[in-house]
PDB file of N, CA and C in Angstrom:
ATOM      1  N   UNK A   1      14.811  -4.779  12.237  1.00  0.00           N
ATOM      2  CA  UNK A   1      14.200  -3.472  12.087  1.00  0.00           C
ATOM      3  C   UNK A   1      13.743  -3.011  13.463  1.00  0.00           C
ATOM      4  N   UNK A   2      14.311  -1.667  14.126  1.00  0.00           N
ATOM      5  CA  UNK A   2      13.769  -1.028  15.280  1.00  0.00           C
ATOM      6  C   UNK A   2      12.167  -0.738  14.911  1.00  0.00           C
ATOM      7  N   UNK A   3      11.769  -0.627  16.352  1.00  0.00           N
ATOM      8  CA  UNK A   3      10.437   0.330  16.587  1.00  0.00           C
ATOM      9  C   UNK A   3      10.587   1.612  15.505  1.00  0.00           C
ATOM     10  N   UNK A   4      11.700   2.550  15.699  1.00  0.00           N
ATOM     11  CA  UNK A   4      12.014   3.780  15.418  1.00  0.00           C
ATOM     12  C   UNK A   4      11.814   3.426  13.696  1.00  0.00           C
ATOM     13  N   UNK A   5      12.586   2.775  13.007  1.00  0.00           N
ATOM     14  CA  UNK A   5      12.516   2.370  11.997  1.00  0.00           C
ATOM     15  C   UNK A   5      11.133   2.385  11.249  1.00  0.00           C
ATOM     16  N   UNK A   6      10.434   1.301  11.371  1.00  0.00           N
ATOM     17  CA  UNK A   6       9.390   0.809  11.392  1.00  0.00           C
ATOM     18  C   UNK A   6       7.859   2.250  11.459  1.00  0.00           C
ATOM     19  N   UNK A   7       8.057   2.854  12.281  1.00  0.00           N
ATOM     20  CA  UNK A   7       7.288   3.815  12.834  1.00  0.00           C
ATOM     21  C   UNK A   7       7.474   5.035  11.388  1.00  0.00           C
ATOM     22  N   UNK A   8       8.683   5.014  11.196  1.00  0.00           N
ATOM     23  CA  UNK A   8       8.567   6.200   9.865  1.00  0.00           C
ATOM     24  C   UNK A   8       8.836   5.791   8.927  1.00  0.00           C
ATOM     25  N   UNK A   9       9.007   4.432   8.368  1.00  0.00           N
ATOM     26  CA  UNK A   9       8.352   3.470   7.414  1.00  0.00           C
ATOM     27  C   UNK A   9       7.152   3.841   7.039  1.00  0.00           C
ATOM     28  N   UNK A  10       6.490   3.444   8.375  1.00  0.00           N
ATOM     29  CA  UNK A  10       4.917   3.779   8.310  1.00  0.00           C
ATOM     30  C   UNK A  10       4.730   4.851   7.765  1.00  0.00           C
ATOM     31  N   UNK A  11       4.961   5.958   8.914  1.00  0.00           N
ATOM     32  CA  UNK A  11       4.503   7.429   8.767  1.00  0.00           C
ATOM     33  C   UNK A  11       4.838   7.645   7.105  1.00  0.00           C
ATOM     34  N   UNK A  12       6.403   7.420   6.448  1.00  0.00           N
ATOM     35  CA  UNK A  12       6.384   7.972   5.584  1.00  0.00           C
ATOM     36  C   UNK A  12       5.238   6.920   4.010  1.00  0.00           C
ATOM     37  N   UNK A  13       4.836   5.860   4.139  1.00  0.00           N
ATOM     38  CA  UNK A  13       4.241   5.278   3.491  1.00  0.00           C
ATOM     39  C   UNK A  13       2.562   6.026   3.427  1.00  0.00           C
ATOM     40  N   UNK A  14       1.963   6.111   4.340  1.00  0.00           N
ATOM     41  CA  UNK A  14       1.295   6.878   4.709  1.00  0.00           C
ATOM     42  C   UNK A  14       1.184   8.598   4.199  1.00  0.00           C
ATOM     43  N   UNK A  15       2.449   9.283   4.325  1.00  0.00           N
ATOM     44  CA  UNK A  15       2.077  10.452   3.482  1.00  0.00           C
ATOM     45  C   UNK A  15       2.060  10.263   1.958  1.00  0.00           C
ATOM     46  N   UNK A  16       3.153   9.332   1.762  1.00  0.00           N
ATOM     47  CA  UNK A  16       2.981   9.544   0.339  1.00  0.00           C
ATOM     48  C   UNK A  16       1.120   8.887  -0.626  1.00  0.00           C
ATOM     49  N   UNK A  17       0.614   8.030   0.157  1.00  0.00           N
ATOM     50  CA  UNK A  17      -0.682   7.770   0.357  1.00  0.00           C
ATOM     51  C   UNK A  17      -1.696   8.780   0.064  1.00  0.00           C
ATOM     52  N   UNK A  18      -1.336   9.795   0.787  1.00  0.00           N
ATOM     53  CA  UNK A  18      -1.460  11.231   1.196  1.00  0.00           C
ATOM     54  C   UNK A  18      -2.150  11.744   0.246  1.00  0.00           C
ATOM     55  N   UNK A  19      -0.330  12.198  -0.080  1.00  0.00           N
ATOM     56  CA  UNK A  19      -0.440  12.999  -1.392  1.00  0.00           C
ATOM     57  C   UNK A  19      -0.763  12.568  -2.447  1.00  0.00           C
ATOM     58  N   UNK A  20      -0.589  11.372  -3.104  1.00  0.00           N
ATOM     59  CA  UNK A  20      -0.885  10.441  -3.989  1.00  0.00           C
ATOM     60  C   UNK A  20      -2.978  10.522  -3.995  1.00  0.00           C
ATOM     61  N   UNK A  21      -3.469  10.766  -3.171  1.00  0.00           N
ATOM     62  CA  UNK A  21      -5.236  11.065  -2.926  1.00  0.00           C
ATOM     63  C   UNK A  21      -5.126  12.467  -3.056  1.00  0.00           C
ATOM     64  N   UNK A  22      -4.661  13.649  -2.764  1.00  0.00           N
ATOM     65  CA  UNK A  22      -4.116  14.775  -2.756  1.00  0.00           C
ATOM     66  C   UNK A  22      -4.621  15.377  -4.785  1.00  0.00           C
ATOM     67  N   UNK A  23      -3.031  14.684  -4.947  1.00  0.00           N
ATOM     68  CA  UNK A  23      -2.747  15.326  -6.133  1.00  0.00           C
ATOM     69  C   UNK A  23      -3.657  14.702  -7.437  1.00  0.00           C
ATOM     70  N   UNK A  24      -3.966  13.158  -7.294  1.00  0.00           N
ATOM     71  CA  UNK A  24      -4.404  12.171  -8.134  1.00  0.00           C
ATOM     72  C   UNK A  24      -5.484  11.406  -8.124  1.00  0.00           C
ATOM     73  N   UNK A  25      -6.348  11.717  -7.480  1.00  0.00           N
ATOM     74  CA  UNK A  25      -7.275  10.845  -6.324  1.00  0.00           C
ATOM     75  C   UNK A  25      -7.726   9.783  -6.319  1.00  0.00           C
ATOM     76  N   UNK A  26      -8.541   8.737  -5.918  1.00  0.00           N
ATOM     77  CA  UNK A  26      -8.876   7.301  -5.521  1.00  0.00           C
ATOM     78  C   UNK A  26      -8.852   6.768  -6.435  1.00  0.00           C
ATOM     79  N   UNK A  27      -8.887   7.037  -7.929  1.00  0.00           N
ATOM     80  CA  UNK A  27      -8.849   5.619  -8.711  1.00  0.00           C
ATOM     81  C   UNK A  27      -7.616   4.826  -8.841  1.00  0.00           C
ATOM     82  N   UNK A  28      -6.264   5.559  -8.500  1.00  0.00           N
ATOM     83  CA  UNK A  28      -4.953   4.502  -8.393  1.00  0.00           C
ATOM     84  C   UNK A  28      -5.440   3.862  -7.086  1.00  0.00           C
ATOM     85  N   UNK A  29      -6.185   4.191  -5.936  1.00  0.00           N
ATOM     86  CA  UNK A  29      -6.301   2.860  -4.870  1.00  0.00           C
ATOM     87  C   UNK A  29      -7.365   1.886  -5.272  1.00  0.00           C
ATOM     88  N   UNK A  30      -7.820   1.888  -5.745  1.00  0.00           N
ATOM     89  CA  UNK A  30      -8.812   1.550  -6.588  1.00  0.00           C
ATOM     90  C   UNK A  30      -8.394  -0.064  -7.263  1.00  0.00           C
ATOM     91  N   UNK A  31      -7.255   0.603  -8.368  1.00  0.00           N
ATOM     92  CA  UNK A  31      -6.484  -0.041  -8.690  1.00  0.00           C
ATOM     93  C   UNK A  31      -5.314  -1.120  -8.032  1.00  0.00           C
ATOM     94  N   UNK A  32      -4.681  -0.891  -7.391  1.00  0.00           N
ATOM     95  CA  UNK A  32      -3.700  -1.428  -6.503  1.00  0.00           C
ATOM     96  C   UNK A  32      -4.733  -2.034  -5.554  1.00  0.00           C
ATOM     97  N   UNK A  33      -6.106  -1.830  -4.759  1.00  0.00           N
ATOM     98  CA  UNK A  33      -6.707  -2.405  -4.075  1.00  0.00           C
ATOM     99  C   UNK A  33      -7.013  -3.805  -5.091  1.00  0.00           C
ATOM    100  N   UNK A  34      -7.558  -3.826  -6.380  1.00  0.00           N
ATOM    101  CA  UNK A  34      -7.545  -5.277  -7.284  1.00  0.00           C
ATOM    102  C   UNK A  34      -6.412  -6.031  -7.516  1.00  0.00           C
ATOM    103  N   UNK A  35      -5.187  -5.325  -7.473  1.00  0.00           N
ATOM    104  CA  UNK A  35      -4.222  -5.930  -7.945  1.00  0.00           C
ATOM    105  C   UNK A  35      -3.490  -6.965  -7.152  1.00  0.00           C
ATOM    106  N   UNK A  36      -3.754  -6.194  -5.183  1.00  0.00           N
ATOM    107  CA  UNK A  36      -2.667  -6.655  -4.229  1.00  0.00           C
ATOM    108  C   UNK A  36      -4.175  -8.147  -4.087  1.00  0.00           C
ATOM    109  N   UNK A  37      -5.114  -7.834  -4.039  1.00  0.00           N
ATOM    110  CA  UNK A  37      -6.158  -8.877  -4.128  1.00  0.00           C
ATOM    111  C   UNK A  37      -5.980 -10.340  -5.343  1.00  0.00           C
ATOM    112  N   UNK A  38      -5.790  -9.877  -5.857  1.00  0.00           N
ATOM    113  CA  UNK A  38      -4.927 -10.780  -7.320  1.00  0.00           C
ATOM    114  C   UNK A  38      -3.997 -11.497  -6.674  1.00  0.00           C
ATOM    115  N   UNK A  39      -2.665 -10.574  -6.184  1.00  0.00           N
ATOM    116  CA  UNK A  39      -1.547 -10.854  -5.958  1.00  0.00           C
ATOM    117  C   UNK A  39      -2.048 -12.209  -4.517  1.00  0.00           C
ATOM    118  N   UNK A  40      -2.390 -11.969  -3.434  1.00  0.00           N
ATOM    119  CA  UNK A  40      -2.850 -12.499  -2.348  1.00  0.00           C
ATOM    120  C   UNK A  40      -3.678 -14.117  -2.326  1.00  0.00           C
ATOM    121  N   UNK A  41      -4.078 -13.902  -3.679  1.00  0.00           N
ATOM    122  CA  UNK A  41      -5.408 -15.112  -4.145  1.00  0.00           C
ATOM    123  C   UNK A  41      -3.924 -15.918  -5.225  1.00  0.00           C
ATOM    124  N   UNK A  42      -3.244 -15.601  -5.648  1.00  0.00           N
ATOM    125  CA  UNK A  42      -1.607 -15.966  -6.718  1.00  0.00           C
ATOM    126  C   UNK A  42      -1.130 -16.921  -5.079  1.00  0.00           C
ATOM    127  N   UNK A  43      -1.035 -16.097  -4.603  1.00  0.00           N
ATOM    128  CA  UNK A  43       0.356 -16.535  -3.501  1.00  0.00           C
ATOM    129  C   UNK A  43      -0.744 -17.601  -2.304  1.00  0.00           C
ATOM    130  N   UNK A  44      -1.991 -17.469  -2.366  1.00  0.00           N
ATOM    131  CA  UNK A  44      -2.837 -18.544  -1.653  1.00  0.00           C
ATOM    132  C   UNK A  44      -2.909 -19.768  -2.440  1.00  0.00           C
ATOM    133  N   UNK A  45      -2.727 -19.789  -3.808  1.00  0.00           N
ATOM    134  CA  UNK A  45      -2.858 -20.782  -4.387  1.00  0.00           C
ATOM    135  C   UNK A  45      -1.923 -21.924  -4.190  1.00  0.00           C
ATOM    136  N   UNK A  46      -0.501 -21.084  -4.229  1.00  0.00           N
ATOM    137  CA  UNK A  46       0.867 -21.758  -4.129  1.00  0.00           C
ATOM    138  C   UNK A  46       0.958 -21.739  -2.456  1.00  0.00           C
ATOM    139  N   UNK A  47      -0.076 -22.110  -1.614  1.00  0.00           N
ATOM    140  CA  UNK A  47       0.403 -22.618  -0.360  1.00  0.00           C
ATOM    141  C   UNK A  47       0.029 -23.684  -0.314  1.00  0.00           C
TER     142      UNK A  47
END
C-alpha cells in the first residue's frame, strides 16, 4: 500500500465518520466504541 493510497483510505474513512455524526449522531460510536473494545480484549485473550 502507497503513502497516496493509505492517505485517502484515511481521508475517505474519516468523512464517512463525518457524515455518519452528521446525519445519525454519537450513539452508533458509542456502540462500535464497546464492540471494537470486546473485539480487542477476544483477540488479547488468544495471544
Amino acid at each position: 500500500m502507497t503513502n497516496r493510497i493509505a492517505f485517502f483510505l484515511g481521508l475517505f474513512i474519516l468523512i464517512l465518520i463525518g457524515a455518519d455524526y452528521i446525519f445519525f449522531g454519537t450513539e452508533h460510536f458509542l456502540f462500535l466504541a464497546k464492540k471494537l473494545m470486546d473485539l480487542i480484549e477476544y483477540i488479547a485473550f488468544w495471544r
